[in-house]
Each structure stands twice: as C-alpha cells, then as structure tokens.
C-alpha atoms as a PDB file:
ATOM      1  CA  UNK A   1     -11.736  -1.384 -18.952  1.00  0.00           C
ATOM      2  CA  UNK A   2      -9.801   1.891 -18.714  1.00  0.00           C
ATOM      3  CA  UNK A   3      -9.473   4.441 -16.536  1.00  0.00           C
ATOM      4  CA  UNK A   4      -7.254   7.832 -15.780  1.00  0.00           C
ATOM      5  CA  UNK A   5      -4.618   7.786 -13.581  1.00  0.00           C
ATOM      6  CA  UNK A   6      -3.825  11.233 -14.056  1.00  0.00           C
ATOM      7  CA  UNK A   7      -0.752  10.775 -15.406  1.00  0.00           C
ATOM      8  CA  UNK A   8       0.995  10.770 -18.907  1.00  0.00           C
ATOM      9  CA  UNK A   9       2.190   7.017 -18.484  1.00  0.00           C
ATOM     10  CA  UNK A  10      -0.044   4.924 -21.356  1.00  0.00           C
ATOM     11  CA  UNK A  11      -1.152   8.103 -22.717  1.00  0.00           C
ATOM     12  CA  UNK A  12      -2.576   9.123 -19.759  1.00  0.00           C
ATOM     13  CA  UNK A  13      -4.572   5.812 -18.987  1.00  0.00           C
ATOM     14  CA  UNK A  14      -3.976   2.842 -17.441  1.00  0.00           C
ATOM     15  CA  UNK A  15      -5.814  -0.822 -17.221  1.00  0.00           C
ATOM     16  CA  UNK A  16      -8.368  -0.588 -14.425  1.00  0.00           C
ATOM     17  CA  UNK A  17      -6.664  -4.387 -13.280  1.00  0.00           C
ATOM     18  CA  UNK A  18      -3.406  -2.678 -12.801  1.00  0.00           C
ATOM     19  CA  UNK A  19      -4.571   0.347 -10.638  1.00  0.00           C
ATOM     20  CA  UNK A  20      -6.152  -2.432  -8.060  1.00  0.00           C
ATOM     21  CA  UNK A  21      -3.062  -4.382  -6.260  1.00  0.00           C
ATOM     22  CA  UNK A  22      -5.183  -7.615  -5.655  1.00  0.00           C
ATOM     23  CA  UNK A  23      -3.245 -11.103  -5.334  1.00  0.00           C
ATOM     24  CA  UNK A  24      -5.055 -14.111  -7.486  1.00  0.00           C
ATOM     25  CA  UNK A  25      -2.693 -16.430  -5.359  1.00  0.00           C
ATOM     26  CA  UNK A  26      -0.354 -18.753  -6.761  1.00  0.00           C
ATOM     27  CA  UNK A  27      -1.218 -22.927  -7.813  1.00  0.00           C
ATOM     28  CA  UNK A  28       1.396 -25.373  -8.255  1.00  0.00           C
ATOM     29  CA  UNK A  29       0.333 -29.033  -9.402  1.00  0.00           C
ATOM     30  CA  UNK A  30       2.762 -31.695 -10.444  1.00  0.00           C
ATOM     31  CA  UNK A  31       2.292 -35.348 -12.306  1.00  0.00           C
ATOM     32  CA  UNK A  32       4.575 -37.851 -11.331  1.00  0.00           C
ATOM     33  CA  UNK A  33       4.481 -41.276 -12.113  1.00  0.00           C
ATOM     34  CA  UNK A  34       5.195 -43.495  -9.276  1.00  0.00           C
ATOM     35  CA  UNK A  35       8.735 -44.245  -9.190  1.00  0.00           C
ATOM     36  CA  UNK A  36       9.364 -40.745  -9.432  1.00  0.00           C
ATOM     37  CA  UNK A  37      10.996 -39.061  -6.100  1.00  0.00           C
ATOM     38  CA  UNK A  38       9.024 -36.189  -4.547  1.00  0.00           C
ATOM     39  CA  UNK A  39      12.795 -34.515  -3.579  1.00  0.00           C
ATOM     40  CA  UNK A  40      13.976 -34.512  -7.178  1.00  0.00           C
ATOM     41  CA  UNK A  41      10.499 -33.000  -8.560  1.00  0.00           C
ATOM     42  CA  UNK A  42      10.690 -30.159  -5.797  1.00  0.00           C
ATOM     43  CA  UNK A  43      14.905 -29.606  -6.791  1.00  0.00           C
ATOM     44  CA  UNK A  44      13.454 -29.520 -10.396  1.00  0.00           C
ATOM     45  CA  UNK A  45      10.032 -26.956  -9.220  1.00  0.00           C
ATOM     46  CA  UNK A  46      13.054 -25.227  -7.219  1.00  0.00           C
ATOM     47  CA  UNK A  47      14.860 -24.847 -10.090  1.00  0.00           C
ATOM     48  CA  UNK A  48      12.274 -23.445 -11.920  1.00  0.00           C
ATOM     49  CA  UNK A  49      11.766 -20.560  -9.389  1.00  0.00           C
ATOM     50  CA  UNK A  50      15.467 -19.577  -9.330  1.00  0.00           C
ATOM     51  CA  UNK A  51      15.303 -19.196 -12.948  1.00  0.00           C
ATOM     52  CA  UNK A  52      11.958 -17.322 -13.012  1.00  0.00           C
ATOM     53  CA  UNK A  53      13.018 -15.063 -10.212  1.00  0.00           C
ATOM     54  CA  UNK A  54      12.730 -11.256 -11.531  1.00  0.00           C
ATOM     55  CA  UNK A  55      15.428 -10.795  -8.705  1.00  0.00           C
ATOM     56  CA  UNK A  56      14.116  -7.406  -7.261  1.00  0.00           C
ATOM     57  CA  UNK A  57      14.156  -9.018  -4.058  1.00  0.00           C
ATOM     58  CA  UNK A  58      16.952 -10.918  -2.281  1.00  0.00           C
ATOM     59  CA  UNK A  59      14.703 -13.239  -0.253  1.00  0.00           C
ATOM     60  CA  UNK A  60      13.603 -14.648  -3.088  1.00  0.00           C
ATOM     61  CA  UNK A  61      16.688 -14.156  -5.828  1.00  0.00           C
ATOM     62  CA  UNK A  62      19.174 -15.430  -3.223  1.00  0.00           C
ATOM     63  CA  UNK A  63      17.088 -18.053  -1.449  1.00  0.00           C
ATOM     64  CA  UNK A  64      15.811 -20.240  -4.521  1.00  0.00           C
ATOM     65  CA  UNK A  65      19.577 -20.207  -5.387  1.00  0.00           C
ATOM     66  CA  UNK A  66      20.519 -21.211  -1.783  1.00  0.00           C
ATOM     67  CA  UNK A  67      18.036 -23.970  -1.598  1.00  0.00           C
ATOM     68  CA  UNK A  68      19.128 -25.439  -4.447  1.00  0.00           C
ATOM     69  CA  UNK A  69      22.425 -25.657  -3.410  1.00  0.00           C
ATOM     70  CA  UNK A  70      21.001 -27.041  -0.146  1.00  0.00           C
ATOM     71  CA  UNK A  71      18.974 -29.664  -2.047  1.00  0.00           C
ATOM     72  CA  UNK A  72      22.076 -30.847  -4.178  1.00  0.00           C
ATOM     73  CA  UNK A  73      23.484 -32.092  -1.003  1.00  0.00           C
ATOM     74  CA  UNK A  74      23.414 -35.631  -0.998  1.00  0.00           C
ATOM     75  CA  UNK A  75      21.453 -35.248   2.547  1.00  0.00           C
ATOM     76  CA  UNK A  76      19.434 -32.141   3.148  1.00  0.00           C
ATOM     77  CA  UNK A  77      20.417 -29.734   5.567  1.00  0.00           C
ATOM     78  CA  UNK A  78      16.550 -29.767   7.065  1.00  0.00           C
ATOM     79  CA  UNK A  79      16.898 -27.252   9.649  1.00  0.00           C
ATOM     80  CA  UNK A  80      18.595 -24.561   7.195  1.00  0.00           C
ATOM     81  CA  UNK A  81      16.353 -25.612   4.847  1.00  0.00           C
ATOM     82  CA  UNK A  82      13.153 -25.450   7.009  1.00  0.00           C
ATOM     83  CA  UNK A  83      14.920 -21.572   8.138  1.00  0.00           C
ATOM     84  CA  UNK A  84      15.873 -20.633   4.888  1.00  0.00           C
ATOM     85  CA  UNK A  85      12.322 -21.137   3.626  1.00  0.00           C
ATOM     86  CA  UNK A  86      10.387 -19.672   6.221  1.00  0.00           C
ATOM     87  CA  UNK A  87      12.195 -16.288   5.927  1.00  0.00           C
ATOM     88  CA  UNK A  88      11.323 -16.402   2.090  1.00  0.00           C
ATOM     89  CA  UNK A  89       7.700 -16.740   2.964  1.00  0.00           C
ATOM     90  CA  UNK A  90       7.768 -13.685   5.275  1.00  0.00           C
ATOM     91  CA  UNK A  91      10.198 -11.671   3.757  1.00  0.00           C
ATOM     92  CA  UNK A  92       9.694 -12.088  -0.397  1.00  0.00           C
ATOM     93  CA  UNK A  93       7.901  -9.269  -2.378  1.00  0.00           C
ATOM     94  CA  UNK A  94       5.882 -11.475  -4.631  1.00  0.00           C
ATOM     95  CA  UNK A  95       3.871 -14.395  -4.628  1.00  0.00           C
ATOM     96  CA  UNK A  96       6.642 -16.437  -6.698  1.00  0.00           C
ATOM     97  CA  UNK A  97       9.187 -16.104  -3.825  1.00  0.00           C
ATOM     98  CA  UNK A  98       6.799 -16.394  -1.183  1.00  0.00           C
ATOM     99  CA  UNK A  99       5.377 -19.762  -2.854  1.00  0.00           C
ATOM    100  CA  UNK A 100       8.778 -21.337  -3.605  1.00  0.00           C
ATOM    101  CA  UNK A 101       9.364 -23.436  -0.492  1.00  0.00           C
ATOM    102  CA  UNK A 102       6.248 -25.055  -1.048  1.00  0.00           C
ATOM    103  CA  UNK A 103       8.041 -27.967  -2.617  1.00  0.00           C
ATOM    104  CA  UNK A 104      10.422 -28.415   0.006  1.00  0.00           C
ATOM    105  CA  UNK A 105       7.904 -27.976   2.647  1.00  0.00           C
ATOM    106  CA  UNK A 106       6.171 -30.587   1.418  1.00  0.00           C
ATOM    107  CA  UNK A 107       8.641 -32.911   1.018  1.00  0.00           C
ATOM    108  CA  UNK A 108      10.483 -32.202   4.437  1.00  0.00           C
ATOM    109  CA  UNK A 109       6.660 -32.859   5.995  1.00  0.00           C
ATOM    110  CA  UNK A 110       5.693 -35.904   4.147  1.00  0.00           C
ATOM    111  CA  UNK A 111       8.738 -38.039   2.272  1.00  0.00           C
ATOM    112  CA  UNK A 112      11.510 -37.296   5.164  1.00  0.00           C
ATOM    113  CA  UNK A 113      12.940 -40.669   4.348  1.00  0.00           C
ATOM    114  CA  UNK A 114      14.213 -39.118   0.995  1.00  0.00           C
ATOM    115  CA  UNK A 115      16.083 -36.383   2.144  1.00  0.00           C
END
C-alpha cells in the first residue's frame, strides 16, 4: 500500500508502513544447553548489539561497547553495569539500544553467582 507524501522522495510516494512510526517491539530468545553459562551467552548477545549498532546514538553505540568491556572483567562491575544499562534504556533512540541490557539484566537478577 502506497500513499503521497507530497514530496519528490520515491517518486513522490512512500510505503504507507513507513509514514506510521509504530514500534513492533523487540524478542530475544536463546538455546543453551545446560552447561552453558547465562554470563557468557549475554557477553556473546552483547556482542551482537555492539556490532549491529547503526551508531546514530551514543547511548547505545558507546554503551554496548562499554558493557562489554565491563563484562570481560573477570568479576562484573554490577553497579556500573546495572547504571550503565539503565541509562541505555531511557536514553537510546531505537529499540536495539533500548533492548540491549536485557541480557545483563537478566543475568545480574537471576545467575548473580556467575558474575
């Protein structure tokens, strides 16, 4: 579906999905078998967002990249981390960077004894 925009930009046309900002959220799942560590997969998920990062907004291009350096640490800084993530849920552009401390969230709330 297409519909004006009243502009010259796509030949004067644009899809009717892009003229609606509307979120469809953001779903992480992860399989791990059980000897796997939940603090490696969410350094590995963290990973993942730093290199996915489009980087058009520091909260999110600066703080995967910080948190990974935080989780590299043989013990985890927990306060800085549990900081660091909160301001990239409040203060990223997108739901990438605003999803990205999920992992360590989760892993700070329920496998403490691995970080």
């Amino acid at each position: 579906m297409w519909r004006s925009n009243g502009s010259t930009s796509h030949a004067g046309r644009e899809p009717a999905h892009q003229a609606a900002a509307v979120a469809a959220g953001v779903r992480q799942e992860v399989a791990a078998r059980q000897r796997d560590r939940a603090a490696a997969a969410a350094k590995n998920l963290m990973r993942f967002f730093r290199d996915e990062s489009c980087g058009q907004c520091t909260p999110c291009r600066v703080g995967t990249a910080k948190a990974l350096t935080l989780m590299d640490e043989k013990t985890w800084n927990q306060p800085l981390l549990g900081e660091l993530s909160q301001a990239m849920m409040d203060a990223s552009i997108c739901g990438l960077g605003q999803a990205a401390p999920n992992p360590v969230q989760s892993v700070l709330k329920y496998f403490p004894h691995e970080v």
